[in-house]
N, C-alpha and C. Protein backbone atom coordinates (compact mmCIF):
# COMPACT_ATOMS: atom_id res chain seq x y z
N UNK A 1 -9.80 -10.78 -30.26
CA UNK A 1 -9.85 -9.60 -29.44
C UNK A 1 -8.45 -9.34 -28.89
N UNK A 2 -7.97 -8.32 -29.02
CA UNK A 2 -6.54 -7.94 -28.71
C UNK A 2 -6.87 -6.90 -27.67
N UNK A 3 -6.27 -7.18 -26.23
CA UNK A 3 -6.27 -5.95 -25.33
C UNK A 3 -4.70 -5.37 -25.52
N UNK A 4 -4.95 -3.71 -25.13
CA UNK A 4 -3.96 -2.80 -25.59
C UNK A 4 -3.50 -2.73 -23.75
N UNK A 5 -2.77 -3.35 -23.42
CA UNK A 5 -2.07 -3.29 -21.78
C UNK A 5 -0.98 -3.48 -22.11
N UNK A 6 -0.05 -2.52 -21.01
CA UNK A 6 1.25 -3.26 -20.48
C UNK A 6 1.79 -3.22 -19.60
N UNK A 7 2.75 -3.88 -19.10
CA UNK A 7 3.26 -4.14 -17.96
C UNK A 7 3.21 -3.13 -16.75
N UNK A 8 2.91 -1.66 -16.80
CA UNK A 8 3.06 -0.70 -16.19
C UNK A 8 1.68 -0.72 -15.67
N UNK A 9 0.62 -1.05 -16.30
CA UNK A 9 -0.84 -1.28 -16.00
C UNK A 9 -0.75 -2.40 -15.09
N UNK A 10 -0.16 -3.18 -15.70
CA UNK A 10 -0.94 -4.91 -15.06
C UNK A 10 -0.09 -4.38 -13.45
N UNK A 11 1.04 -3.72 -13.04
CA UNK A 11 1.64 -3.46 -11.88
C UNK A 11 0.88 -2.72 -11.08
N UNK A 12 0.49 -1.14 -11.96
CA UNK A 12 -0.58 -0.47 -10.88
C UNK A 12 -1.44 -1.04 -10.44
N UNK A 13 -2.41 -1.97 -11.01
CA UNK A 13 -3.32 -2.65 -10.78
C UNK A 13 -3.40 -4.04 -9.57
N UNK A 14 -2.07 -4.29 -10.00
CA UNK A 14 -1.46 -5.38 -8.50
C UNK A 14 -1.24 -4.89 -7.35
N UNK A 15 -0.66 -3.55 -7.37
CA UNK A 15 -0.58 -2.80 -6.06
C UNK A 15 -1.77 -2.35 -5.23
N UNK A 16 -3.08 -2.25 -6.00
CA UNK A 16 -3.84 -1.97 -5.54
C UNK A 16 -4.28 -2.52 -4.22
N UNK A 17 -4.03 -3.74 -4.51
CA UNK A 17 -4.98 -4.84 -3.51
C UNK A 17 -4.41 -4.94 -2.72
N UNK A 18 -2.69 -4.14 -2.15
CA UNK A 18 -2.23 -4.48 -1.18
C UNK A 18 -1.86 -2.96 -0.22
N UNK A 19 -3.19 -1.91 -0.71
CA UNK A 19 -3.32 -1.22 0.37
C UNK A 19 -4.10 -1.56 1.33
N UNK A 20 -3.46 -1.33 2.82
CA UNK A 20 -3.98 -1.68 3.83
C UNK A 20 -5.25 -0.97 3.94
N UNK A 21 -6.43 -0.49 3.52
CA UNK A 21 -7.04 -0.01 3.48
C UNK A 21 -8.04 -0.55 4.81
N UNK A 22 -8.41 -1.51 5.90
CA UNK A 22 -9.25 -2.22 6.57
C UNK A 22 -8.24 -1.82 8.47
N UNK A 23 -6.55 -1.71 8.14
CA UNK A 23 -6.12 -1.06 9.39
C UNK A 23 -5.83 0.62 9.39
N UNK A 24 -6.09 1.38 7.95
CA UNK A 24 -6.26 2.42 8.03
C UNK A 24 -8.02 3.03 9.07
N UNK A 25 -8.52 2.22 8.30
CA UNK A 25 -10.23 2.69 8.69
C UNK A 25 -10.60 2.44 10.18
N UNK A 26 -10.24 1.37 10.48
CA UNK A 26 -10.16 0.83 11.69
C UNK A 26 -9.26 1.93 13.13
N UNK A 27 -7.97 2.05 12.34
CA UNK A 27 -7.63 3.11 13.25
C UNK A 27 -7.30 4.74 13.30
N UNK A 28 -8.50 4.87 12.24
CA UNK A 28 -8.97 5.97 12.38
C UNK A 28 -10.65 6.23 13.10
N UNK A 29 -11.43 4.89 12.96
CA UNK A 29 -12.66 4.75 13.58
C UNK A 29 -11.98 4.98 15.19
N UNK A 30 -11.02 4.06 15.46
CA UNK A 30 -10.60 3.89 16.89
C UNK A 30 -10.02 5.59 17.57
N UNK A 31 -9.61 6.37 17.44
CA UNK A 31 -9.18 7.47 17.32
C UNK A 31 -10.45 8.04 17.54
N UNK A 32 -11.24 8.28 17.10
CA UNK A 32 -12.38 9.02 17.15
C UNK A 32 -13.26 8.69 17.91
N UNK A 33 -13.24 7.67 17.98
CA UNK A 33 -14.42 7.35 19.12
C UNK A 33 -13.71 7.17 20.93
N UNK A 34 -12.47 7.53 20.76
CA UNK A 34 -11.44 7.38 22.33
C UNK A 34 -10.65 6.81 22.43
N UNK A 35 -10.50 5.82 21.69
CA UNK A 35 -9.48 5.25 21.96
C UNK A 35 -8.22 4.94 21.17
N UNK A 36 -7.88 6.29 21.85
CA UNK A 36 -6.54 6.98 21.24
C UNK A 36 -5.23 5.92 20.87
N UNK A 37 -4.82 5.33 22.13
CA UNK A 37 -3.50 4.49 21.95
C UNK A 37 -3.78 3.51 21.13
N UNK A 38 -4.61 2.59 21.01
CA UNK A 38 -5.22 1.72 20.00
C UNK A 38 -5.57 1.89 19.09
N UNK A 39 -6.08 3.56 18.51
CA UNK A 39 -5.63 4.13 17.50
C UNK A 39 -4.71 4.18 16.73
N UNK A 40 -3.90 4.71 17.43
CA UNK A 40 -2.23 5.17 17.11
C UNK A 40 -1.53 3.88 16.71
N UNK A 41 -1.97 3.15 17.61
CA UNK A 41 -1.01 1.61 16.88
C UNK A 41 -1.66 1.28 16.25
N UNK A 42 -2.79 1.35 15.40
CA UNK A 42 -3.01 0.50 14.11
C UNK A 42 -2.75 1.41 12.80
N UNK A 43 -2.38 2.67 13.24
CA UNK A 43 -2.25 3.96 12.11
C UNK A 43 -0.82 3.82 12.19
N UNK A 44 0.21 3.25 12.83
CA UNK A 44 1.29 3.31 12.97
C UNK A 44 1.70 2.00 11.86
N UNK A 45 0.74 0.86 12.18
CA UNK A 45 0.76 -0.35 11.67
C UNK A 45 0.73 -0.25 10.51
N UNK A 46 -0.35 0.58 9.85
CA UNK A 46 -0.93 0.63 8.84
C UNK A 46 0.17 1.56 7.89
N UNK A 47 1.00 2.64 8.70
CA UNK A 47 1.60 2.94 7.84
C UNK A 47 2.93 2.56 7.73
N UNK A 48 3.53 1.80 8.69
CA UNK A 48 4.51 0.81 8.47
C UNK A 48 4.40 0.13 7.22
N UNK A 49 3.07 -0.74 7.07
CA UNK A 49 2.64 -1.75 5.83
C UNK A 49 2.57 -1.10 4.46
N UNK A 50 2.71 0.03 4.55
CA UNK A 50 2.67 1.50 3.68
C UNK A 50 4.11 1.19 2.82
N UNK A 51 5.05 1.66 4.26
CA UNK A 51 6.20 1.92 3.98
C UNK A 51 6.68 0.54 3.51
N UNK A 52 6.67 -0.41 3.49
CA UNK A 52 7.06 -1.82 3.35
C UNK A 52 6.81 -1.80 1.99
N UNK A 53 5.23 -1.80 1.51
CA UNK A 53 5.20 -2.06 0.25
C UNK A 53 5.86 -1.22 -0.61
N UNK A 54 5.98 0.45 -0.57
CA UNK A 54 6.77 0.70 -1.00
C UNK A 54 7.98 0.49 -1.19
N UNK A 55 8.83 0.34 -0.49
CA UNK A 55 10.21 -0.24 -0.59
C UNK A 55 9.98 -1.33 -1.44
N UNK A 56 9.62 -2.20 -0.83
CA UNK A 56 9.32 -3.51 -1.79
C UNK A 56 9.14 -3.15 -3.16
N UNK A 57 8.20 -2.23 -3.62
CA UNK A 57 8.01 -2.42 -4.65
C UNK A 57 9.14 -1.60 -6.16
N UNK A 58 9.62 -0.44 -5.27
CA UNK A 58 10.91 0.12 -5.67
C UNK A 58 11.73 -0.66 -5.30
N UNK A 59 12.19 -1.70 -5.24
CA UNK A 59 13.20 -2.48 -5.65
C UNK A 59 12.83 -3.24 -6.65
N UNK A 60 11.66 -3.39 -6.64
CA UNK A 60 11.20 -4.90 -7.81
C UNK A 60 11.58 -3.88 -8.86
N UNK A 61 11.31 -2.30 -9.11
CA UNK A 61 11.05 -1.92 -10.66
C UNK A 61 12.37 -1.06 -10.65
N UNK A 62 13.94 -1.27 -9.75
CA UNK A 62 15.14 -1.48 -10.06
C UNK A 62 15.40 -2.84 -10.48
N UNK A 63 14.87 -3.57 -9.47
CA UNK A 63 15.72 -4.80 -10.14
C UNK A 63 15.21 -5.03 -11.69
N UNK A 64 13.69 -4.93 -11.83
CA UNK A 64 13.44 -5.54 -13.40
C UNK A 64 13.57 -4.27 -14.59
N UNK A 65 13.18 -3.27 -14.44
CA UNK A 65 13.31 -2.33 -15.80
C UNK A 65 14.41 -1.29 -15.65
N UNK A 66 15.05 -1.00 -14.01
CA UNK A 66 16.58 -0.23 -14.21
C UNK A 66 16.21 1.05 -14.16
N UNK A 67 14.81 1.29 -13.22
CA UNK A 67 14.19 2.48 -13.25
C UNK A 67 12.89 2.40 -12.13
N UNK A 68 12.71 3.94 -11.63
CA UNK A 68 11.80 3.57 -10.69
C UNK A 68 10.48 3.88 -11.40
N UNK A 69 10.58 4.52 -12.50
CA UNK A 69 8.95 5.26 -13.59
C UNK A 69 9.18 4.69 -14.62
């Protein structure tokens, strides 16, 4: 059995698991139900962890293929 993948797959697929998806929900539940500032800092958090992985991950696909696509 030969699977037809490559490296561009097996990457999208790794990134997946490292959306914050549990401090998005959370502080958007928090927001809505009042409590605004405790909101705001986990949506702040959440998209900090956003911005992180991105960076992170545009460097990994300069440093290894010399390209960001």
């Amino acid at each position: 059995m030969i699977f037809d993948t490559t490296s561009e797959i097996a990457m999208a697929t790794s990134v997946l698991y490292l959306v914050p998806g549990v401090p998005l929900i959370n502080g958007v539940i928090d927001v809505v139900e009042g409590y605004v500032l405790t909101g705001f800092a986990r949506l702040t958090e959440a998209s900090l962890l956003i911005v992180s992985i991105a960076i992170g991950l545009s460097f990994t696909l300069l440093m290894v293929k010399n390209s960001l696509i």
